[in-house]
PDB file of N, CA and C in Angstrom:
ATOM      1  N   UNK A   1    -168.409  86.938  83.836  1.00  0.00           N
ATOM      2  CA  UNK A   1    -167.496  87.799  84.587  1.00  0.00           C
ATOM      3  C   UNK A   1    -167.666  87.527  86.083  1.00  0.00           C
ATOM      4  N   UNK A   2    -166.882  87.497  86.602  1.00  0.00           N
ATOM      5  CA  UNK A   2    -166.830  87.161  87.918  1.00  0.00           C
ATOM      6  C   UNK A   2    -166.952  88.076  89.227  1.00  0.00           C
ATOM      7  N   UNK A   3    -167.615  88.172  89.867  1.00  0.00           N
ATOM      8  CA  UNK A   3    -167.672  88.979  91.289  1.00  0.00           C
ATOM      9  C   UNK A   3    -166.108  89.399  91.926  1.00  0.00           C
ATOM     10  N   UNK A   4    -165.290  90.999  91.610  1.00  0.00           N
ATOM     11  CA  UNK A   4    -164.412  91.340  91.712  1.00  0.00           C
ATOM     12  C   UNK A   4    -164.438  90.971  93.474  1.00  0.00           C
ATOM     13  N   UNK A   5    -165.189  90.918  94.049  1.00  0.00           N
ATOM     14  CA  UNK A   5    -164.887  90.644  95.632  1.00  0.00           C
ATOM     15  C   UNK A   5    -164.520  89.350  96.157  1.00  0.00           C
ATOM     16  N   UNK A   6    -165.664  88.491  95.018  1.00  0.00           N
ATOM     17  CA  UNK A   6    -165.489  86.952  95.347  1.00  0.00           C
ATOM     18  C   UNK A   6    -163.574  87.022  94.908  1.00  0.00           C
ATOM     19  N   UNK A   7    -163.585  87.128  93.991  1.00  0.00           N
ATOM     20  CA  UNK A   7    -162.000  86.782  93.182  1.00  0.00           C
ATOM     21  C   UNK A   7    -161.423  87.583  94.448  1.00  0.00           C
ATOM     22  N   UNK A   8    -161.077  88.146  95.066  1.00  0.00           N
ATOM     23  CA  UNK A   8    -160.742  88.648  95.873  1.00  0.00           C
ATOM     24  C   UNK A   8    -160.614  87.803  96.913  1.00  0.00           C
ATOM     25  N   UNK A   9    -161.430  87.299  97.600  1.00  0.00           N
ATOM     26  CA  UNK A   9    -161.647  86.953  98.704  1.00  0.00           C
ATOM     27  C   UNK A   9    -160.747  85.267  98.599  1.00  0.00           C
ATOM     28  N   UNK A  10    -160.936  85.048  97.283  1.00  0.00           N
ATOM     29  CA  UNK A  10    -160.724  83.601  96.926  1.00  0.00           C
ATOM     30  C   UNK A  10    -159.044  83.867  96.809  1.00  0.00           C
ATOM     31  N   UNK A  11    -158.019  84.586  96.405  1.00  0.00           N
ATOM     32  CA  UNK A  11    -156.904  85.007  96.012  1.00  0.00           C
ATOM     33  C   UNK A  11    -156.631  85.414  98.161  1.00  0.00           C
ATOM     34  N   UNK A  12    -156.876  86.099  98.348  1.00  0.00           N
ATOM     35  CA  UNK A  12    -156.614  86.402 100.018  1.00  0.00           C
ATOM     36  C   UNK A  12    -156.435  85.355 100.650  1.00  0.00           C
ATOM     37  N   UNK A  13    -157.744  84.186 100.413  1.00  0.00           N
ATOM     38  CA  UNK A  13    -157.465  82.562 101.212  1.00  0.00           C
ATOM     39  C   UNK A  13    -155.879  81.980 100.551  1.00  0.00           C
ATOM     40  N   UNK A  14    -156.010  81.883  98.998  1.00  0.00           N
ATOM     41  CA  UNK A  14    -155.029  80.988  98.695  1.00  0.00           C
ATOM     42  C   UNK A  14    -153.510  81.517  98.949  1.00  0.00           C
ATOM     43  N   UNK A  15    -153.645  82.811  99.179  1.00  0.00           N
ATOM     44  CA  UNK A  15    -152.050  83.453  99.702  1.00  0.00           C
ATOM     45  C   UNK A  15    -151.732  83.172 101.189  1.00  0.00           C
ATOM     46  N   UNK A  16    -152.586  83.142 101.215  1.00  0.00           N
ATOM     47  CA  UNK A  16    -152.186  82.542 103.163  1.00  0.00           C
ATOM     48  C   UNK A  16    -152.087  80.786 102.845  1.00  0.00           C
ATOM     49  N   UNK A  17    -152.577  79.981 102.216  1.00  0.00           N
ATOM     50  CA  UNK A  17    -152.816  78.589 102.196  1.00  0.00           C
ATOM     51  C   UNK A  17    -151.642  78.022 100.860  1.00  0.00           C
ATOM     52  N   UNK A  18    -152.008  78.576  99.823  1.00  0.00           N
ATOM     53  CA  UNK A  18    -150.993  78.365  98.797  1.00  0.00           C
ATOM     54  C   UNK A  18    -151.845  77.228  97.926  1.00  0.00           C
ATOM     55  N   UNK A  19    -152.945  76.227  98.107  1.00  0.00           N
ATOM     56  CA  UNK A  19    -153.207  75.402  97.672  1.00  0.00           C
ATOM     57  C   UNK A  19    -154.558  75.067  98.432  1.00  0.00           C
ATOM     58  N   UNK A  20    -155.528  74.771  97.988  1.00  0.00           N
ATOM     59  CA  UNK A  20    -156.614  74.238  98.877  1.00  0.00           C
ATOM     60  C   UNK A  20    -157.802  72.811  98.252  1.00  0.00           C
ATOM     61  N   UNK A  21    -157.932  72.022  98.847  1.00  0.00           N
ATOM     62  CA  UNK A  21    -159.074  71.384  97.929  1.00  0.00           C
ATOM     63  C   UNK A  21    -160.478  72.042  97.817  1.00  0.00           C
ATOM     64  N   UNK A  22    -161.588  72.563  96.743  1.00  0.00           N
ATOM     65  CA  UNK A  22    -162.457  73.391  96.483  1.00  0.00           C
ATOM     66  C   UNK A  22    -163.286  73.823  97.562  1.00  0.00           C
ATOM     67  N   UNK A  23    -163.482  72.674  98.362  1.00  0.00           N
ATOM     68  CA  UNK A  23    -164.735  72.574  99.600  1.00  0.00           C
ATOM     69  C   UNK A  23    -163.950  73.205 100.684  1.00  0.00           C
ATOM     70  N   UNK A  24    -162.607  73.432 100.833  1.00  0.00           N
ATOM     71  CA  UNK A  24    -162.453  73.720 101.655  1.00  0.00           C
ATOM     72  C   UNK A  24    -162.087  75.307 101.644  1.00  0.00           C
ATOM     73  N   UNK A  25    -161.699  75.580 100.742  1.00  0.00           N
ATOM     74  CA  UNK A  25    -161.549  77.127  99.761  1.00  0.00           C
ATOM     75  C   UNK A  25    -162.767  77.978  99.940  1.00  0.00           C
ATOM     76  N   UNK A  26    -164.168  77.105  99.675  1.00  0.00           N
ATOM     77  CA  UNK A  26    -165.390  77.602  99.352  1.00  0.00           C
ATOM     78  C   UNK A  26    -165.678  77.744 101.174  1.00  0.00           C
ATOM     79  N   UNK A  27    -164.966  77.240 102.206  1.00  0.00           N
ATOM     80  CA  UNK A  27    -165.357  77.600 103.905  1.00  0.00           C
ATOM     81  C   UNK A  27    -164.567  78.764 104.231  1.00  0.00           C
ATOM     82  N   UNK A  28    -163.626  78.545 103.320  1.00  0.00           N
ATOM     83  CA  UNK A  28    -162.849  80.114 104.142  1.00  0.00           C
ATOM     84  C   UNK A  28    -162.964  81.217 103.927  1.00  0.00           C
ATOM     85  N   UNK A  29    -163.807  81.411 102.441  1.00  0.00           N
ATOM     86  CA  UNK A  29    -164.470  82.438 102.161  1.00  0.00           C
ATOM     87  C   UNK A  29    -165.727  83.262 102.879  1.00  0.00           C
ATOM     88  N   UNK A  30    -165.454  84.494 103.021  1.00  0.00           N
ATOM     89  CA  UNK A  30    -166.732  84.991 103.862  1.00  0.00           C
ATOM     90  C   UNK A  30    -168.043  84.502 103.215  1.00  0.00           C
ATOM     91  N   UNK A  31    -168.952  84.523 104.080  1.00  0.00           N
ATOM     92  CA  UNK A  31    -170.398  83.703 103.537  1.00  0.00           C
ATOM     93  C   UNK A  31    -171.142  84.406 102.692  1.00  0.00           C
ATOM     94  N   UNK A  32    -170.885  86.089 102.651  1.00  0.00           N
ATOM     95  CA  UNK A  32    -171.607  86.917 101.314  1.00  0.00           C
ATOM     96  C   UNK A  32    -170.723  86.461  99.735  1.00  0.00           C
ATOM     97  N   UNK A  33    -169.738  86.064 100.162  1.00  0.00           N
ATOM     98  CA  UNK A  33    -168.834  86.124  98.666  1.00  0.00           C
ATOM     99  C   UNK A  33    -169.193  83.891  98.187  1.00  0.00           C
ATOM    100  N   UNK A  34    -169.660  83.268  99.128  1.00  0.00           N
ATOM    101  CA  UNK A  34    -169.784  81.663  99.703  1.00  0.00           C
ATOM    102  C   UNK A  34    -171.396  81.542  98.677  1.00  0.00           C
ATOM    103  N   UNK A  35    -172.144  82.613  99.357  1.00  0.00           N
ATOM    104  CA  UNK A  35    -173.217  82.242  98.788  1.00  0.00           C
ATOM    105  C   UNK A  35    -173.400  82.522  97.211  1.00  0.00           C
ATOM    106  N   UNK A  36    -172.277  83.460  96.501  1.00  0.00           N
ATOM    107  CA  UNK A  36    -172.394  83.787  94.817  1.00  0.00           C
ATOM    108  C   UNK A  36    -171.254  82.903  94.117  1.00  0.00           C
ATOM    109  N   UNK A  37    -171.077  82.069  95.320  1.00  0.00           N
ATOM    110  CA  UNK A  37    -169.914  80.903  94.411  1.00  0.00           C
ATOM    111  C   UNK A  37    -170.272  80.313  93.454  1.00  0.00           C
ATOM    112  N   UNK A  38    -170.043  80.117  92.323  1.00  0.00           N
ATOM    113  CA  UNK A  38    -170.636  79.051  91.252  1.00  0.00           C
ATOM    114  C   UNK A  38    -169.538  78.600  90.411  1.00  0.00           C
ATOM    115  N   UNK A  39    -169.875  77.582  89.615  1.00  0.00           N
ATOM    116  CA  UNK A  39    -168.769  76.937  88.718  1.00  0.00           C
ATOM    117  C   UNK A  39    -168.089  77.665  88.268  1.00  0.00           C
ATOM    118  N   UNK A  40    -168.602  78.423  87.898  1.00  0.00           N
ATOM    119  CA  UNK A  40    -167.756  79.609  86.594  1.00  0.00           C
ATOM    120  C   UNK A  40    -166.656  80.545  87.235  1.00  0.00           C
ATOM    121  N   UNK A  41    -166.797  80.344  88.460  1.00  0.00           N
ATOM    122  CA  UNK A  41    -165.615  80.975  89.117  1.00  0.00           C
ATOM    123  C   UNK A  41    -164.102  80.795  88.956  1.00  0.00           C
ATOM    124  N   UNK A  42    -163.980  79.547  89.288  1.00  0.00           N
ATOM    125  CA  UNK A  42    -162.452  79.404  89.093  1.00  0.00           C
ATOM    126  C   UNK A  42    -161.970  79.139  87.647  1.00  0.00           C
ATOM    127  N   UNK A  43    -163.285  78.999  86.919  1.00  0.00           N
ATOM    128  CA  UNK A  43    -162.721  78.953  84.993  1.00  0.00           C
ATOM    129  C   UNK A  43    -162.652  80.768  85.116  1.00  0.00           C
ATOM    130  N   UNK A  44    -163.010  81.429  85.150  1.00  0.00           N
ATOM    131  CA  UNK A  44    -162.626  82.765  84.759  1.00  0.00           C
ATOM    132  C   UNK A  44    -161.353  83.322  85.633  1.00  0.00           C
ATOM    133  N   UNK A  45    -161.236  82.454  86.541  1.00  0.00           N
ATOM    134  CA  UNK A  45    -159.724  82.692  87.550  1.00  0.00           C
ATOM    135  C   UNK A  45    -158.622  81.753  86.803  1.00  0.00           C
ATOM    136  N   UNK A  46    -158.788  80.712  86.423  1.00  0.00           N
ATOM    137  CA  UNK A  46    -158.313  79.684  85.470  1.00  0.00           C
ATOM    138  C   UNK A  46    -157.477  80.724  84.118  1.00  0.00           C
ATOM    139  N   UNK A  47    -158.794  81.083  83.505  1.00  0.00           N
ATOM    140  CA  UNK A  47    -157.942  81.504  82.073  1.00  0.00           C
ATOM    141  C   UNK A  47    -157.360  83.259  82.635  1.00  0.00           C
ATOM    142  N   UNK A  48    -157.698  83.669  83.432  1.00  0.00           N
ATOM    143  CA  UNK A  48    -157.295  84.747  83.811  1.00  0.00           C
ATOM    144  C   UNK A  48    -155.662  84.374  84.344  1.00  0.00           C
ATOM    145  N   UNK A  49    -155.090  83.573  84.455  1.00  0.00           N
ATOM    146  CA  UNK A  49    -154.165  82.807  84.771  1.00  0.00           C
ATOM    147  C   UNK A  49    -153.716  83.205  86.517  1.00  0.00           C
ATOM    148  N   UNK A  50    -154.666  83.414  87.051  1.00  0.00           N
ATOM    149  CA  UNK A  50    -154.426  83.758  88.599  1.00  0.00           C
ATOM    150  C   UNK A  50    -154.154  82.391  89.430  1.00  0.00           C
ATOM    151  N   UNK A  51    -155.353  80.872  89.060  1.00  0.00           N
ATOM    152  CA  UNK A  51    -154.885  80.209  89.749  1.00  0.00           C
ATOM    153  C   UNK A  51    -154.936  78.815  88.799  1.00  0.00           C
ATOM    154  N   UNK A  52    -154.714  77.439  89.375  1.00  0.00           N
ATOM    155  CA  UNK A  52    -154.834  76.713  88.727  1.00  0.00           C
ATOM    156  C   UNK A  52    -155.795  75.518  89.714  1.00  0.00           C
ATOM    157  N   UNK A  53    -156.462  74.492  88.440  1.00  0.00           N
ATOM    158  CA  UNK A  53    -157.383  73.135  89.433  1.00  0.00           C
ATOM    159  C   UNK A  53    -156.980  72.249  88.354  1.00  0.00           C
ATOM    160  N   UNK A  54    -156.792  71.399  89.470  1.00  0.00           N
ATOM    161  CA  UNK A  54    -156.190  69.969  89.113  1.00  0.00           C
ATOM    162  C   UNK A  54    -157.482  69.097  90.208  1.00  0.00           C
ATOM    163  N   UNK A  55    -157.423  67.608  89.345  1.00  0.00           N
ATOM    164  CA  UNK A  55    -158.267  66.889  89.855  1.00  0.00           C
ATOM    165  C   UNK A  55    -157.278  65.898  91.094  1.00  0.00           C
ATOM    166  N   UNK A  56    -157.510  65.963  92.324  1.00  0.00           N
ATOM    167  CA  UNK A  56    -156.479  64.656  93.011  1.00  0.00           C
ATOM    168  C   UNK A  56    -157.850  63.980  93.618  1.00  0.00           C
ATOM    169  N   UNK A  57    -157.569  62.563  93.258  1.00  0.00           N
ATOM    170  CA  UNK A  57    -158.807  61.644  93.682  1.00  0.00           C
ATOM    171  C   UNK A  57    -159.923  62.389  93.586  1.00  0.00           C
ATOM    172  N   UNK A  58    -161.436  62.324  94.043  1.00  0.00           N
ATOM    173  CA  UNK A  58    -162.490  63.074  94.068  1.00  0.00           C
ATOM    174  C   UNK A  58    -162.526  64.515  94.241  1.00  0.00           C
ATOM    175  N   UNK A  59    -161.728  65.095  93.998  1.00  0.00           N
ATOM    176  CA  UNK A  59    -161.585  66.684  94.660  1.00  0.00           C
ATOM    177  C   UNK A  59    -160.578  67.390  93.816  1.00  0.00           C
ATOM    178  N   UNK A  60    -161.813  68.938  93.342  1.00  0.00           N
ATOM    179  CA  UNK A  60    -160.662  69.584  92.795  1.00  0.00           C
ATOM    180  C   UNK A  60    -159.548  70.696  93.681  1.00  0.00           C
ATOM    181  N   UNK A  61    -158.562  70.595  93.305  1.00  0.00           N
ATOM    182  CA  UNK A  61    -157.547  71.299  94.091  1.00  0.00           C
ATOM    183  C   UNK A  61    -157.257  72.540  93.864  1.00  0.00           C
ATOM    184  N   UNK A  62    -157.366  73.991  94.107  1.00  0.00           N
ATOM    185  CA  UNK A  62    -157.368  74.745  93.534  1.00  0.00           C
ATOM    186  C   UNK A  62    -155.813  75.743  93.990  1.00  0.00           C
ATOM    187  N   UNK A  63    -155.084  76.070  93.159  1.00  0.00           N
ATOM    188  CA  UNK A  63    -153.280  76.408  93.336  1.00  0.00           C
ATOM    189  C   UNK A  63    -153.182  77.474  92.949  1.00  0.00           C
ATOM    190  N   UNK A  64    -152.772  78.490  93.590  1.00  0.00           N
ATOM    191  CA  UNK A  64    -152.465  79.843  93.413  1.00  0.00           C
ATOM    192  C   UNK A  64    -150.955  79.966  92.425  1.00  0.00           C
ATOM    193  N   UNK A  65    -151.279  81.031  91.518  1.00  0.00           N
ATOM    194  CA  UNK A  65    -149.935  81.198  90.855  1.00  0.00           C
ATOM    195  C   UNK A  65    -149.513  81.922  91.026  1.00  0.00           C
ATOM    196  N   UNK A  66    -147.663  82.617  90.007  1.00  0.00           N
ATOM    197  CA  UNK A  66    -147.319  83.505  90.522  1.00  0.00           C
ATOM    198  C   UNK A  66    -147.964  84.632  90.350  1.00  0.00           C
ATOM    199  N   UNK A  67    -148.676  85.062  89.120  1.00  0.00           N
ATOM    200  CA  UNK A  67    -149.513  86.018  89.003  1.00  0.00           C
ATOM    201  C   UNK A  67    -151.116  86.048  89.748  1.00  0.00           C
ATOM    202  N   UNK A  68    -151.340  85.406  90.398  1.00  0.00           N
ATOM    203  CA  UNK A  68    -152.348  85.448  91.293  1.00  0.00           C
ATOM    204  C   UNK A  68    -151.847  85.589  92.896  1.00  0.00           C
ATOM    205  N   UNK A  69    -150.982  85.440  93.340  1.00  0.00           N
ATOM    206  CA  UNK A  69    -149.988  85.892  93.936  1.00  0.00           C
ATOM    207  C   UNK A  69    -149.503  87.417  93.967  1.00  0.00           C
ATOM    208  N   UNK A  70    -149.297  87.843  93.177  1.00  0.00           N
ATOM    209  CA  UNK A  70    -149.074  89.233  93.005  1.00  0.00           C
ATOM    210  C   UNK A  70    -150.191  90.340  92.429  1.00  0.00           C
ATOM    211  N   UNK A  71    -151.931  89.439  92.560  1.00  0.00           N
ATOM    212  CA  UNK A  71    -152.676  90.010  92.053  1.00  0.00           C
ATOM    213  C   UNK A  71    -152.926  90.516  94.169  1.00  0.00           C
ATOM    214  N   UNK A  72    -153.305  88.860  94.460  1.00  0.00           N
ATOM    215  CA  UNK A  72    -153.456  89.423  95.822  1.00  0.00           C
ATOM    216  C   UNK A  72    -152.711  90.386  96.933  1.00  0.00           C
ATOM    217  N   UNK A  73    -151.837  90.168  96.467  1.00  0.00           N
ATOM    218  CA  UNK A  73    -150.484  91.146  97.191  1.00  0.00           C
ATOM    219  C   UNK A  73    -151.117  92.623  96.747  1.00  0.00           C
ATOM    220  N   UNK A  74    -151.710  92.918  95.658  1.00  0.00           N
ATOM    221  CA  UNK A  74    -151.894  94.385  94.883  1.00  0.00           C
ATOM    222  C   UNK A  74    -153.386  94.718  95.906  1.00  0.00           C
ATOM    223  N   UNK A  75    -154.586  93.946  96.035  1.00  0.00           N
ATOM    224  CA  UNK A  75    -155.615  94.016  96.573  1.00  0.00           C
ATOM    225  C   UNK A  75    -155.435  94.173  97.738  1.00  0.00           C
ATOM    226  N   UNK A  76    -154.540  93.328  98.369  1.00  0.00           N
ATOM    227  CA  UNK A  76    -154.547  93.899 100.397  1.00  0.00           C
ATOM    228  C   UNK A  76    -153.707  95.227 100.512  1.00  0.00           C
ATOM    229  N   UNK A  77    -153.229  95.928  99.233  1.00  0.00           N
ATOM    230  CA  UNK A  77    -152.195  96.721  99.902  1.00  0.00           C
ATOM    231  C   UNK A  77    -153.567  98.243  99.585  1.00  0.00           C
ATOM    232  N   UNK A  78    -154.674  97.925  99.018  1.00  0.00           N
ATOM    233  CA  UNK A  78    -155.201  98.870  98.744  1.00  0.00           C
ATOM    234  C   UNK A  78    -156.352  99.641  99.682  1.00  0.00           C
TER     235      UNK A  78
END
């Protein structure tokens, strides 16, 4: 299960960005939510169907959907 703040914080970057490669996703995050990052993050954001990762050359890309999109829209309005 995933850190409801991290998922948070990670959904806030990609609505302003729309798309990010991982390393750079994992800088824009505040450094308390940076330091509990781990693999398992974006697979439980993955099947949760909030965002999507695709591999382009060495780097995974991580893509906000429409329902991750309207998850973050629900979290800043609260």
């Amino acid at each position: 299960m995933t850190d409801v703040l991290l998922q948070s914080a990670i959904l806030r970057v990609l609505a302003r960005w729309g798309a990010l490669p991982e390393t750079d996703l994992v800088r824009w995050i505040p450094p308390v939510q940076a330091a509990i990052y781990g693999p398992g993050v974006l697979q439980d954001m993955v099947d949760a169907g909030l965002v999507t990762v695709r591999n382009v050359g060495d780097e995974r890309v991580v893509k906000l959907t429409d329902q991750g999109r309207a998850q973050a829209g629900a979290s800043q309005t609260l």
